[in-house]
PDB file of N, CA and C in Angstrom:
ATOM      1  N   UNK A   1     -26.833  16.249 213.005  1.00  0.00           N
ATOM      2  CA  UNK A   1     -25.540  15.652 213.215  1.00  0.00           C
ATOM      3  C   UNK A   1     -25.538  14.276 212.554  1.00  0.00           C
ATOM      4  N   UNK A   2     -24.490  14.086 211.846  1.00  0.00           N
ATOM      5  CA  UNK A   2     -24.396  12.346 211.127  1.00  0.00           C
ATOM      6  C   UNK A   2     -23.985  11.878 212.009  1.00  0.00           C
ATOM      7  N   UNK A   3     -24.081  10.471 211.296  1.00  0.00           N
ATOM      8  CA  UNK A   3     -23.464   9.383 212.369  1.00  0.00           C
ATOM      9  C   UNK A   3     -22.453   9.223 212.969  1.00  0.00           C
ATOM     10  N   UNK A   4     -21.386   9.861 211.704  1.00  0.00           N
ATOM     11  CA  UNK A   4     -20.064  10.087 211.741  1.00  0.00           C
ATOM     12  C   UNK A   4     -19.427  10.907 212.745  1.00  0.00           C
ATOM     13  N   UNK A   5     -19.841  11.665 212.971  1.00  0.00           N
ATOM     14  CA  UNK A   5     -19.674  13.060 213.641  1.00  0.00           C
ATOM     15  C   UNK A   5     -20.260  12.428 215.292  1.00  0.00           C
ATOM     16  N   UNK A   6     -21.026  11.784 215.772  1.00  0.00           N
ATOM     17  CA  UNK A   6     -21.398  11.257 216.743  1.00  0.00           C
ATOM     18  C   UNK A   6     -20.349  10.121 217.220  1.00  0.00           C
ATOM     19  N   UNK A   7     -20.338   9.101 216.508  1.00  0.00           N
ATOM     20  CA  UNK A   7     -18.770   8.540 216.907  1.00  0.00           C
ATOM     21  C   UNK A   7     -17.493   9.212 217.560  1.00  0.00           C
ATOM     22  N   UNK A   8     -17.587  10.431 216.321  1.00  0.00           N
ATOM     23  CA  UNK A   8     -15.949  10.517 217.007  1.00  0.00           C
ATOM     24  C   UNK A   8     -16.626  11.512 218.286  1.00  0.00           C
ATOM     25  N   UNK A   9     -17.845  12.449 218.652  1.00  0.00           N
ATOM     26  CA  UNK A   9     -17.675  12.854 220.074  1.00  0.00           C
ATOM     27  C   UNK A   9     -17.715  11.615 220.961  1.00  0.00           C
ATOM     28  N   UNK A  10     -18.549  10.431 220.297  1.00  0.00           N
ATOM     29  CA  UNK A  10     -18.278   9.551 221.534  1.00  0.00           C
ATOM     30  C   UNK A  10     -16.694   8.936 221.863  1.00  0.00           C
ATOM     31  N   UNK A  11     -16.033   8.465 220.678  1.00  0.00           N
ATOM     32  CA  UNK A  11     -14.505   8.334 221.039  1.00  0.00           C
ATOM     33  C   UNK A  11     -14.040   8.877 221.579  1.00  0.00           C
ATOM     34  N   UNK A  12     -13.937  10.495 221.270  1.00  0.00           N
ATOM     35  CA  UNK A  12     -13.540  11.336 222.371  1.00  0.00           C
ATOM     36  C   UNK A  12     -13.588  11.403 223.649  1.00  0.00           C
ATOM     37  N   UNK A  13     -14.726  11.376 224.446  1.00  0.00           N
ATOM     38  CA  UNK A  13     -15.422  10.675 225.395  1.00  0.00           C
ATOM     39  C   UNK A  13     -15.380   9.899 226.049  1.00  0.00           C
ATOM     40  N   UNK A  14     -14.787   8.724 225.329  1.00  0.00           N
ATOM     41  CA  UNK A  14     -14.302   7.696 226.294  1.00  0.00           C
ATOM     42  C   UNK A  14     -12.721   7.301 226.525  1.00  0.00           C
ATOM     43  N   UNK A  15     -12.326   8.252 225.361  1.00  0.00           N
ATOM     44  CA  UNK A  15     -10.808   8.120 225.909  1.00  0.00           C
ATOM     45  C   UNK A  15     -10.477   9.426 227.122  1.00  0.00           C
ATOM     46  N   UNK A  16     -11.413  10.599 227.148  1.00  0.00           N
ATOM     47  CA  UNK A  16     -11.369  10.984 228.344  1.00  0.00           C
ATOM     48  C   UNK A  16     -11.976  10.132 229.371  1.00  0.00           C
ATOM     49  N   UNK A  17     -12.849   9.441 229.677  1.00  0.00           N
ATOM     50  CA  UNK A  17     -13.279   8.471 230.295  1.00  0.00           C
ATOM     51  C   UNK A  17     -12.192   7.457 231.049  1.00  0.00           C
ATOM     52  N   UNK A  18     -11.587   7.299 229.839  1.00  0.00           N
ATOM     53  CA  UNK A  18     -10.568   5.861 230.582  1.00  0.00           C
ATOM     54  C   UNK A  18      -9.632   6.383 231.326  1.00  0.00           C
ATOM     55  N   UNK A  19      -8.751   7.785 231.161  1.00  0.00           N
ATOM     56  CA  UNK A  19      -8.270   8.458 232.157  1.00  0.00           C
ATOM     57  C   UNK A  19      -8.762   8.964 233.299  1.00  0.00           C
ATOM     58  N   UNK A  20     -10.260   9.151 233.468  1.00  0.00           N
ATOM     59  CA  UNK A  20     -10.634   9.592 234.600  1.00  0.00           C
ATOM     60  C   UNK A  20     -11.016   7.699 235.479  1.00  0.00           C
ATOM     61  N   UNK A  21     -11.196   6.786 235.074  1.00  0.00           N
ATOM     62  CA  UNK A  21     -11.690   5.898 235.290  1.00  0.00           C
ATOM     63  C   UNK A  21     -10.538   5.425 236.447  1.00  0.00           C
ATOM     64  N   UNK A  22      -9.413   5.460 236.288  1.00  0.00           N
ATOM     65  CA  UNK A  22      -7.924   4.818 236.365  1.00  0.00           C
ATOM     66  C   UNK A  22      -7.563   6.455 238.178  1.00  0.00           C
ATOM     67  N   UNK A  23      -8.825   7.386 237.803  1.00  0.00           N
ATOM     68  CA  UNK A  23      -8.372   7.985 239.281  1.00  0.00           C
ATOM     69  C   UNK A  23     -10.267   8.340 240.078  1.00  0.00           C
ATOM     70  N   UNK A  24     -10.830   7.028 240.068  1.00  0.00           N
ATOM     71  CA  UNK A  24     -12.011   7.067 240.932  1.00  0.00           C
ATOM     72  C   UNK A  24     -11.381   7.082 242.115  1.00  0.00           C
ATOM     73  N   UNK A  25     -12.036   7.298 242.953  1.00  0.00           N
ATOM     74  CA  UNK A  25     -12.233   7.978 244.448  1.00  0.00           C
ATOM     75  C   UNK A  25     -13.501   6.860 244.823  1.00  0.00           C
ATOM     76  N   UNK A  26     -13.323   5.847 245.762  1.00  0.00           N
ATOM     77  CA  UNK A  26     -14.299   5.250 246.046  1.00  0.00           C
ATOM     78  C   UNK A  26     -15.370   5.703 246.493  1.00  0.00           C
ATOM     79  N   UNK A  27     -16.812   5.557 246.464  1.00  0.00           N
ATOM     80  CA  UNK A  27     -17.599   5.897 247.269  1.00  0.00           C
ATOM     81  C   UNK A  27     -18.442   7.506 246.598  1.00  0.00           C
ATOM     82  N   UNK A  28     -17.530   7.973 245.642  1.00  0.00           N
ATOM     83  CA  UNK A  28     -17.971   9.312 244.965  1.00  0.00           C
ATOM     84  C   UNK A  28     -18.607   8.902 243.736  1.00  0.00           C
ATOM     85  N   UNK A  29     -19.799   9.506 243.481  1.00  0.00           N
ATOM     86  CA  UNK A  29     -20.559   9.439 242.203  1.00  0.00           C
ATOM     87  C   UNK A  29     -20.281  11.088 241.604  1.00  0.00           C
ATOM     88  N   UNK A  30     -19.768  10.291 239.992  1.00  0.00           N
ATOM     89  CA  UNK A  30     -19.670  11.296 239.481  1.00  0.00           C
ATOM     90  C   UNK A  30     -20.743  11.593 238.375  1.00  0.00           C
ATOM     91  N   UNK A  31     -20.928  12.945 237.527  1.00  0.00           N
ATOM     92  CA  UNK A  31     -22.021  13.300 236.813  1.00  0.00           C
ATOM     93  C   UNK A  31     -21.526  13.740 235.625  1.00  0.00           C
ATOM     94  N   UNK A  32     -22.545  13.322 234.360  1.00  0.00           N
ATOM     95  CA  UNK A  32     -22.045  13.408 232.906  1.00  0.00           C
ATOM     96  C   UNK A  32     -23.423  13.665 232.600  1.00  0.00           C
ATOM     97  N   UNK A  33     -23.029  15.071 231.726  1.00  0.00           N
ATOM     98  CA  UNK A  33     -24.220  15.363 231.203  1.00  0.00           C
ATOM     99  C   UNK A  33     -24.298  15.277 229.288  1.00  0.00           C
ATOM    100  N   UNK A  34     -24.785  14.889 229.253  1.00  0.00           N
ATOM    101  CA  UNK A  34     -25.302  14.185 227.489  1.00  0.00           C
ATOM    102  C   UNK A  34     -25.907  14.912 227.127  1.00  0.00           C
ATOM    103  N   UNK A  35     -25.820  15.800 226.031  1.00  0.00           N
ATOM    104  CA  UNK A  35     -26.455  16.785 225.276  1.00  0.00           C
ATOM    105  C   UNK A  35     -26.235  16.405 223.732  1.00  0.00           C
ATOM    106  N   UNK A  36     -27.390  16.230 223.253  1.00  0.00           N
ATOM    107  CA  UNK A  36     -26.936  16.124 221.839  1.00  0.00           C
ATOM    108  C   UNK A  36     -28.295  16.750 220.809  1.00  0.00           C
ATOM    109  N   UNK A  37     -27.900  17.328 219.714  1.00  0.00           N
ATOM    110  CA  UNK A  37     -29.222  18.073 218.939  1.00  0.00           C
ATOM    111  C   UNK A  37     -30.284  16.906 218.405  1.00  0.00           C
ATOM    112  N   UNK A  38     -30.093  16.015 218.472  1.00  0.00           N
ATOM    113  CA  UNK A  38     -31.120  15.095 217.614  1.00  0.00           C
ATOM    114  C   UNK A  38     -32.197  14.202 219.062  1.00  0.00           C
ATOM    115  N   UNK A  39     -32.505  13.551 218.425  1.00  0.00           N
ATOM    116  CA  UNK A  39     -33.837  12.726 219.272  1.00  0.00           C
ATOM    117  C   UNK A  39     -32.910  11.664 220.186  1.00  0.00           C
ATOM    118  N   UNK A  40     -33.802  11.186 221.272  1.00  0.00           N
ATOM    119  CA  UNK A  40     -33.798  10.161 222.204  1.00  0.00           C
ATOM    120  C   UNK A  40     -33.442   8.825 221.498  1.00  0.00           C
ATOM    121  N   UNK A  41     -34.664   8.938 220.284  1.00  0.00           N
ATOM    122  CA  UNK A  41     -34.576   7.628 219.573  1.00  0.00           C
ATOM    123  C   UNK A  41     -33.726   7.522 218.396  1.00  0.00           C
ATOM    124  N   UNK A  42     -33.292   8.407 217.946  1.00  0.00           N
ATOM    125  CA  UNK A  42     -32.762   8.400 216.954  1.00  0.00           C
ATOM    126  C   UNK A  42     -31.024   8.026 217.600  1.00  0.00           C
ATOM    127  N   UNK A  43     -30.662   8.121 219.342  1.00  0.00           N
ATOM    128  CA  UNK A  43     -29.541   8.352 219.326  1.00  0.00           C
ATOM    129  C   UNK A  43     -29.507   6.722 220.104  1.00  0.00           C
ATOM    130  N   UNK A  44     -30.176   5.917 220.027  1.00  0.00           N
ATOM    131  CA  UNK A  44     -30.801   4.793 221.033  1.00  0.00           C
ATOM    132  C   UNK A  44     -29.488   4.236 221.236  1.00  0.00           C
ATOM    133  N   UNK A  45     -29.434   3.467 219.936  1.00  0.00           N
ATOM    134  CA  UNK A  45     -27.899   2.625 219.657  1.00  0.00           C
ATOM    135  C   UNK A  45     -26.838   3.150 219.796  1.00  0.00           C
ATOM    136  N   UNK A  46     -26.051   4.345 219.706  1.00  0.00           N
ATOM    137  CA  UNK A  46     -25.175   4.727 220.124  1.00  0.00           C
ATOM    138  C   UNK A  46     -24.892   5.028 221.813  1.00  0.00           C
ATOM    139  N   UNK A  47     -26.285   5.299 222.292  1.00  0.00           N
ATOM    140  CA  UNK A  47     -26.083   5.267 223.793  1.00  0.00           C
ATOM    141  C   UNK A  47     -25.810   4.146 224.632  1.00  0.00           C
ATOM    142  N   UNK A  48     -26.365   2.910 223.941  1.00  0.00           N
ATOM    143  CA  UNK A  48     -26.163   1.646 224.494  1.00  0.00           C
ATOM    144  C   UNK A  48     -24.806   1.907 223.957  1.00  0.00           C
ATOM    145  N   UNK A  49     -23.965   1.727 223.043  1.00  0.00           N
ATOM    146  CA  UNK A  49     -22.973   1.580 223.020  1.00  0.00           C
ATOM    147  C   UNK A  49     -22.191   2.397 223.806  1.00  0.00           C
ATOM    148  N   UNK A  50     -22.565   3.661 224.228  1.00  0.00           N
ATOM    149  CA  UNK A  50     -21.832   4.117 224.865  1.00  0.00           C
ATOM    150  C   UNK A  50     -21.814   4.184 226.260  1.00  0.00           C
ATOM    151  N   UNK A  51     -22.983   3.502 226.885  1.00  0.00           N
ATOM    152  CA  UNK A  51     -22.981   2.825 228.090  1.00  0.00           C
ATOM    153  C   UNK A  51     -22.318   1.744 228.253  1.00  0.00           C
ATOM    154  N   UNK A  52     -22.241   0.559 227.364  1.00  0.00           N
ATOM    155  CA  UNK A  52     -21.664  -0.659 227.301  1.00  0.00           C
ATOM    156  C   UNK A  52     -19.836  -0.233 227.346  1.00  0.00           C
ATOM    157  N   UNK A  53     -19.532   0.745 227.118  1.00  0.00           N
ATOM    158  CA  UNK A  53     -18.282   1.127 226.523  1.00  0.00           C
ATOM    159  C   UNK A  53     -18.090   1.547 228.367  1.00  0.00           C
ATOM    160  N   UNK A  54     -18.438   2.445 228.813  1.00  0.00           N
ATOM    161  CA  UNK A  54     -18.074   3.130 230.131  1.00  0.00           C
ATOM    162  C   UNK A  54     -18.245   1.719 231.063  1.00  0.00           C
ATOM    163  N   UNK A  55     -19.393   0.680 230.612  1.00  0.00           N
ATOM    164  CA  UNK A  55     -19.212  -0.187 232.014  1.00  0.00           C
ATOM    165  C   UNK A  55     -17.506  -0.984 231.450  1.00  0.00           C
ATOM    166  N   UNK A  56     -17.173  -1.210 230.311  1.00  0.00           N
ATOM    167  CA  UNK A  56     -16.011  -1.867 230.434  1.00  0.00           C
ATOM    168  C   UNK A  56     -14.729  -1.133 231.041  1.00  0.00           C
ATOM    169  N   UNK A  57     -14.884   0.407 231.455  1.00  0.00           N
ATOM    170  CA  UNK A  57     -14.339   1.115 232.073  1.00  0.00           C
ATOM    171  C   UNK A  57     -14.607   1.207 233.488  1.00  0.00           C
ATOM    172  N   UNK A  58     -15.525   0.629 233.916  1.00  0.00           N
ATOM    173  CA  UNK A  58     -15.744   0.409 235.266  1.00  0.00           C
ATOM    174  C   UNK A  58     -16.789   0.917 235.992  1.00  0.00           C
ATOM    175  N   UNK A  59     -17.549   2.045 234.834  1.00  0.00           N
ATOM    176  CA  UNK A  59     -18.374   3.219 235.325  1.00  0.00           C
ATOM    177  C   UNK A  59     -19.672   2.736 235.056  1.00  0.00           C
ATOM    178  N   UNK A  60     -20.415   2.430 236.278  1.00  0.00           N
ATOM    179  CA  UNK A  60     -21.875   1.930 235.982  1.00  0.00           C
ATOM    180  C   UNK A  60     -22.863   2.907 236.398  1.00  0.00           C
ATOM    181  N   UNK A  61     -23.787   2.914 235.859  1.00  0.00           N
ATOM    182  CA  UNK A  61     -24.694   3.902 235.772  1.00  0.00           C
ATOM    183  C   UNK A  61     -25.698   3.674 237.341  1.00  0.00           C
ATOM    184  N   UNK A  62     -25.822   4.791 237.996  1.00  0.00           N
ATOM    185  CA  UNK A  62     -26.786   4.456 239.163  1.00  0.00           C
ATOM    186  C   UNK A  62     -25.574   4.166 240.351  1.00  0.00           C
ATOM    187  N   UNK A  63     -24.565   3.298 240.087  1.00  0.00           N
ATOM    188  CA  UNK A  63     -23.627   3.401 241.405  1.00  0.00           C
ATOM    189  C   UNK A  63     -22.152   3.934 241.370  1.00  0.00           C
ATOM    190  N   UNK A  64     -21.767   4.247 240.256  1.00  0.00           N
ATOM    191  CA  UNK A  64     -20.336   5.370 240.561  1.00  0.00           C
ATOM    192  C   UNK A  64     -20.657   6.495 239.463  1.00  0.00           C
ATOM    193  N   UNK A  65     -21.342   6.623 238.731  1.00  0.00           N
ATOM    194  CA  UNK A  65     -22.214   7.518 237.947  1.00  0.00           C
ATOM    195  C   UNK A  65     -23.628   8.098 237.602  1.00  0.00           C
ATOM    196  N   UNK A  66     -23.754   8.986 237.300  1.00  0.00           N
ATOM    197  CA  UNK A  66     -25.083   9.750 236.804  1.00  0.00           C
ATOM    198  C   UNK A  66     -25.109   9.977 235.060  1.00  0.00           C
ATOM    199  N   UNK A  67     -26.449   9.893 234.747  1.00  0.00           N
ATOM    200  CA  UNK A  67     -26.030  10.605 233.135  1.00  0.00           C
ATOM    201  C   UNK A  67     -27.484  11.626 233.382  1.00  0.00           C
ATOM    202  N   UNK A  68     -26.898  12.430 232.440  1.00  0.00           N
ATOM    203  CA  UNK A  68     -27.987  13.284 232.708  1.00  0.00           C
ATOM    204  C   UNK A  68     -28.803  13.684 230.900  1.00  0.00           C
ATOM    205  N   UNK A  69     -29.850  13.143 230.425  1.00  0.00           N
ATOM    206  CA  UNK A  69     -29.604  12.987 228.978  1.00  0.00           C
ATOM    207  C   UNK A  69     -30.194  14.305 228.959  1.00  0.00           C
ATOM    208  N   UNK A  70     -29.742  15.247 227.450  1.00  0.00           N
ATOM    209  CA  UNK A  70     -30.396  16.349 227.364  1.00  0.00           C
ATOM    210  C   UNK A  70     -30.859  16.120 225.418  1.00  0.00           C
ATOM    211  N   UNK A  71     -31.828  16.066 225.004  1.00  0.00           N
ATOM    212  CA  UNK A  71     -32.064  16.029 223.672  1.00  0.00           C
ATOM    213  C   UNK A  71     -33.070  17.388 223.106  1.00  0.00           C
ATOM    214  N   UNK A  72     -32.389  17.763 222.253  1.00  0.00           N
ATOM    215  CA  UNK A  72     -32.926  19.245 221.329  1.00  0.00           C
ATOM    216  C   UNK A  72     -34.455  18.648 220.343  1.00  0.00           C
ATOM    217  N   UNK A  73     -34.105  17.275 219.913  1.00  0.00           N
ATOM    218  CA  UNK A  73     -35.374  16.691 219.049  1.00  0.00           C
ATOM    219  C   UNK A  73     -35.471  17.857 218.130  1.00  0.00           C
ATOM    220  N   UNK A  74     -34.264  17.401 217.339  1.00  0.00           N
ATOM    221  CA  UNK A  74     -33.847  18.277 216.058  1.00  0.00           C
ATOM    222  C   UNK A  74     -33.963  20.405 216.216  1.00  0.00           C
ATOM    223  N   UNK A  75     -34.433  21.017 217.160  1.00  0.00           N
ATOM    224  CA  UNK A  75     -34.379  21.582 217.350  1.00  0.00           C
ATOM    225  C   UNK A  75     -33.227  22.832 218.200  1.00  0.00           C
ATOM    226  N   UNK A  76     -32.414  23.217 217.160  1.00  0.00           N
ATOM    227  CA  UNK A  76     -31.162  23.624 218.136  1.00  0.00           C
ATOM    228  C   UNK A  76     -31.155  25.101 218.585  1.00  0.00           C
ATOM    229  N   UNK A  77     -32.186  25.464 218.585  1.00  0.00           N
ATOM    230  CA  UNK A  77     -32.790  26.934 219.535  1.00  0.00           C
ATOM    231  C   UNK A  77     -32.898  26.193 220.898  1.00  0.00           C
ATOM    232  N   UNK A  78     -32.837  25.030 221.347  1.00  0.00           N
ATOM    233  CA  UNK A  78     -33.424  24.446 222.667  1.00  0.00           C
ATOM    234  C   UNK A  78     -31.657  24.174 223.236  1.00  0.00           C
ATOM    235  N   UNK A  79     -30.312  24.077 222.675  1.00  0.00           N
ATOM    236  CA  UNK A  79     -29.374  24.252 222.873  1.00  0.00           C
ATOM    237  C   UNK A  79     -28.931  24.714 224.066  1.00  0.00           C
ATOM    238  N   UNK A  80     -29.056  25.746 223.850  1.00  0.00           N
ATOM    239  CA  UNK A  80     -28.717  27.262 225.143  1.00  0.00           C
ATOM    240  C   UNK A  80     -29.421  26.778 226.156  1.00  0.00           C
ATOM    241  N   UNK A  81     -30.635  26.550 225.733  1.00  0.00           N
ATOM    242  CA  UNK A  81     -31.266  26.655 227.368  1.00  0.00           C
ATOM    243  C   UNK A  81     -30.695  26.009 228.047  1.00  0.00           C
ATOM    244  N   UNK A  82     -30.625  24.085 228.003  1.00  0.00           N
ATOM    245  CA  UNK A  82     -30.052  23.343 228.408  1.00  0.00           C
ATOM    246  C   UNK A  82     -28.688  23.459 228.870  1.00  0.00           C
ATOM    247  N   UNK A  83     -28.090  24.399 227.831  1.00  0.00           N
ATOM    248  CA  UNK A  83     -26.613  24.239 227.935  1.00  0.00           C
ATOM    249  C   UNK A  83     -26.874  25.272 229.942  1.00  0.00           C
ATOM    250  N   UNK A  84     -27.570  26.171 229.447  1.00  0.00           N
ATOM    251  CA  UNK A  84     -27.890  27.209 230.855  1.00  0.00           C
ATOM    252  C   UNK A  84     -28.272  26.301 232.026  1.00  0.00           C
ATOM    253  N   UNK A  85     -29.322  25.246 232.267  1.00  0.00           N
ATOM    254  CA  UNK A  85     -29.750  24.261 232.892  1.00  0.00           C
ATOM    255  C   UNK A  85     -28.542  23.792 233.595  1.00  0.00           C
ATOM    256  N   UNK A  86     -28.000  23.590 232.880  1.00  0.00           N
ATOM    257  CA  UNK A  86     -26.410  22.777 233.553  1.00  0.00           C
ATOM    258  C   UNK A  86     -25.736  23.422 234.091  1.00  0.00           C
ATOM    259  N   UNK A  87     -25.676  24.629 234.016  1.00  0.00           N
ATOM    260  CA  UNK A  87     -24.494  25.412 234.216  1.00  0.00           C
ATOM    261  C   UNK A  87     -25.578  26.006 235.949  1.00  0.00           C
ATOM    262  N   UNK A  88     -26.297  26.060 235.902  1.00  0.00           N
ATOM    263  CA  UNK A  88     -27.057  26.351 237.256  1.00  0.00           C
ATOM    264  C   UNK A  88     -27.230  25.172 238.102  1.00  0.00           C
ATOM    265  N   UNK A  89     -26.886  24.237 237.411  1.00  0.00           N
ATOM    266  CA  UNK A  89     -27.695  22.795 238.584  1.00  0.00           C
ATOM    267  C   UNK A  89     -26.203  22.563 238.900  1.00  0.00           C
ATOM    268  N   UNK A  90     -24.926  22.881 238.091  1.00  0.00           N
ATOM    269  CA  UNK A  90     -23.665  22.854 238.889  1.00  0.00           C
ATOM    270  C   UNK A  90     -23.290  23.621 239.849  1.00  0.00           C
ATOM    271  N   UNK A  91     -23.343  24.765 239.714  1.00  0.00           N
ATOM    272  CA  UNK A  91     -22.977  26.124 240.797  1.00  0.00           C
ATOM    273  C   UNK A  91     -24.040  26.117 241.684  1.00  0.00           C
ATOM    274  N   UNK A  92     -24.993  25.204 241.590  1.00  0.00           N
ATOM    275  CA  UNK A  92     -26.441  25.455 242.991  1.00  0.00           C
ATOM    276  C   UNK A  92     -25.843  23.523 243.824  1.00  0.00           C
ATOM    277  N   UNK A  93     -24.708  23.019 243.251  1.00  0.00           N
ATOM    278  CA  UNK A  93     -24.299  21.567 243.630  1.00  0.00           C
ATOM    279  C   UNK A  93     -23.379  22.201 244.625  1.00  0.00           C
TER     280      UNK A  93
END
Protein backbone atom coordinates (compact mmCIF):
# COMPACT_ATOMS: atom_id res chain seq x y z
CA UNK A 1 0.00 0.00 0.00
CA UNK A 2 1.53 3.69 -0.80
CA UNK A 3 1.43 6.40 1.17
CA UNK A 4 -1.15 7.82 -0.77
CA UNK A 5 -3.62 5.29 -0.49
CA UNK A 6 -3.08 5.24 3.45
CA UNK A 7 -4.05 8.88 3.85
CA UNK A 8 -7.07 8.83 2.20
CA UNK A 9 -8.23 5.42 4.42
CA UNK A 10 -7.12 7.51 7.21
CA UNK A 11 -9.26 10.68 6.06
CA UNK A 12 -11.90 8.55 5.65
CA UNK A 13 -11.68 7.50 9.11
CA UNK A 14 -11.74 10.38 10.73
CA UNK A 15 -14.40 12.05 9.08
CA UNK A 16 -16.36 8.98 10.17
CA UNK A 17 -14.82 9.61 13.48
CA UNK A 18 -15.95 13.19 13.91
CA UNK A 19 -19.56 12.07 13.44
CA UNK A 20 -19.42 9.40 15.83
CA UNK A 21 -17.42 11.70 18.27
CA UNK A 22 -20.39 14.47 18.40
CA UNK A 23 -22.79 11.14 19.73
CA UNK A 24 -20.44 9.57 22.70
CA UNK A 25 -22.39 8.08 25.40
CA UNK A 26 -20.46 8.86 28.55
CA UNK A 27 -18.81 6.29 30.41
CA UNK A 28 -18.81 3.72 27.17
CA UNK A 29 -15.52 2.67 25.61
CA UNK A 30 -15.63 2.13 22.24
CA UNK A 31 -13.35 -0.33 19.91
CA UNK A 32 -11.45 0.27 16.55
CA UNK A 33 -9.76 -2.23 15.01
CA UNK A 34 -6.61 -1.21 12.68
CA UNK A 35 -5.72 -3.57 10.11
CA UNK A 36 -3.38 -2.69 7.61
CA UNK A 37 -1.01 -5.03 5.09
CA UNK A 38 2.33 -3.43 5.80
CA UNK A 39 4.57 -3.31 9.07
CA UNK A 40 4.16 -1.72 12.60
CA UNK A 41 7.11 0.37 11.65
CA UNK A 42 6.69 1.22 8.51
CA UNK A 43 3.08 2.62 9.50
CA UNK A 44 4.68 4.51 12.83
CA UNK A 45 4.03 8.13 11.59
CA UNK A 46 0.85 7.85 10.24
CA UNK A 47 -0.49 6.26 13.44
CA UNK A 48 0.73 9.03 15.55
CA UNK A 49 -0.96 11.12 13.28
CA UNK A 50 -3.79 9.36 13.44
CA UNK A 51 -3.97 9.20 17.09
CA UNK A 52 -3.14 12.90 17.41
CA UNK A 53 -6.08 13.47 14.91
CA UNK A 54 -8.85 11.31 17.10
CA UNK A 55 -7.53 13.04 20.43
CA UNK A 56 -8.50 16.47 18.73
CA UNK A 57 -11.83 14.68 18.36
CA UNK A 58 -12.03 13.91 21.83
CA UNK A 59 -11.22 10.15 21.58
CA UNK A 60 -8.33 9.14 23.82
CA UNK A 61 -6.89 6.01 23.75
CA UNK A 62 -7.19 3.80 27.09
CA UNK A 63 -10.27 6.01 28.40
CA UNK A 64 -13.19 6.39 25.80
CA UNK A 65 -11.36 4.06 23.31
CA UNK A 66 -9.53 0.86 22.36
CA UNK A 67 -7.35 0.29 19.19
CA UNK A 68 -6.75 -2.90 18.37
CA UNK A 69 -3.56 -2.89 15.85
CA UNK A 70 -3.55 -5.78 13.35
CA UNK A 71 -0.32 -5.79 10.88
CA UNK A 72 0.16 -8.46 7.85
CA UNK A 73 4.21 -7.34 7.76
CA UNK A 74 3.86 -7.25 4.06
CA UNK A 75 2.26 -10.46 3.98
CA UNK A 76 -1.44 -10.47 2.76
CA UNK A 77 -2.25 -14.31 3.13
CA UNK A 78 -2.28 -13.20 7.03
CA UNK A 79 -5.40 -10.83 5.96
CA UNK A 80 -8.27 -13.31 6.44
CA UNK A 81 -7.16 -14.63 9.42
CA UNK A 82 -7.23 -11.45 11.27
CA UNK A 83 -10.00 -10.19 9.37
CA UNK A 84 -11.69 -13.83 11.06
CA UNK A 85 -10.05 -12.83 14.61
CA UNK A 86 -12.32 -9.88 14.69
CA UNK A 87 -15.20 -11.08 13.55
CA UNK A 88 -15.13 -13.80 16.59
CA UNK A 89 -13.82 -11.51 19.39
CA UNK A 90 -17.08 -9.37 18.31
CA UNK A 91 -19.90 -11.98 18.37
CA UNK A 92 -18.06 -13.75 21.64
CA UNK A 93 -18.40 -9.52 23.08
Amino acid sequence: MNRRTAIRRLATFFLTTASLAEAQQAGKIFRIGFLDASTASGMAVLIDVFRRELIKLGWIEGKNIIIEYRFAEQKNERLPEYIDENRHSRSSA
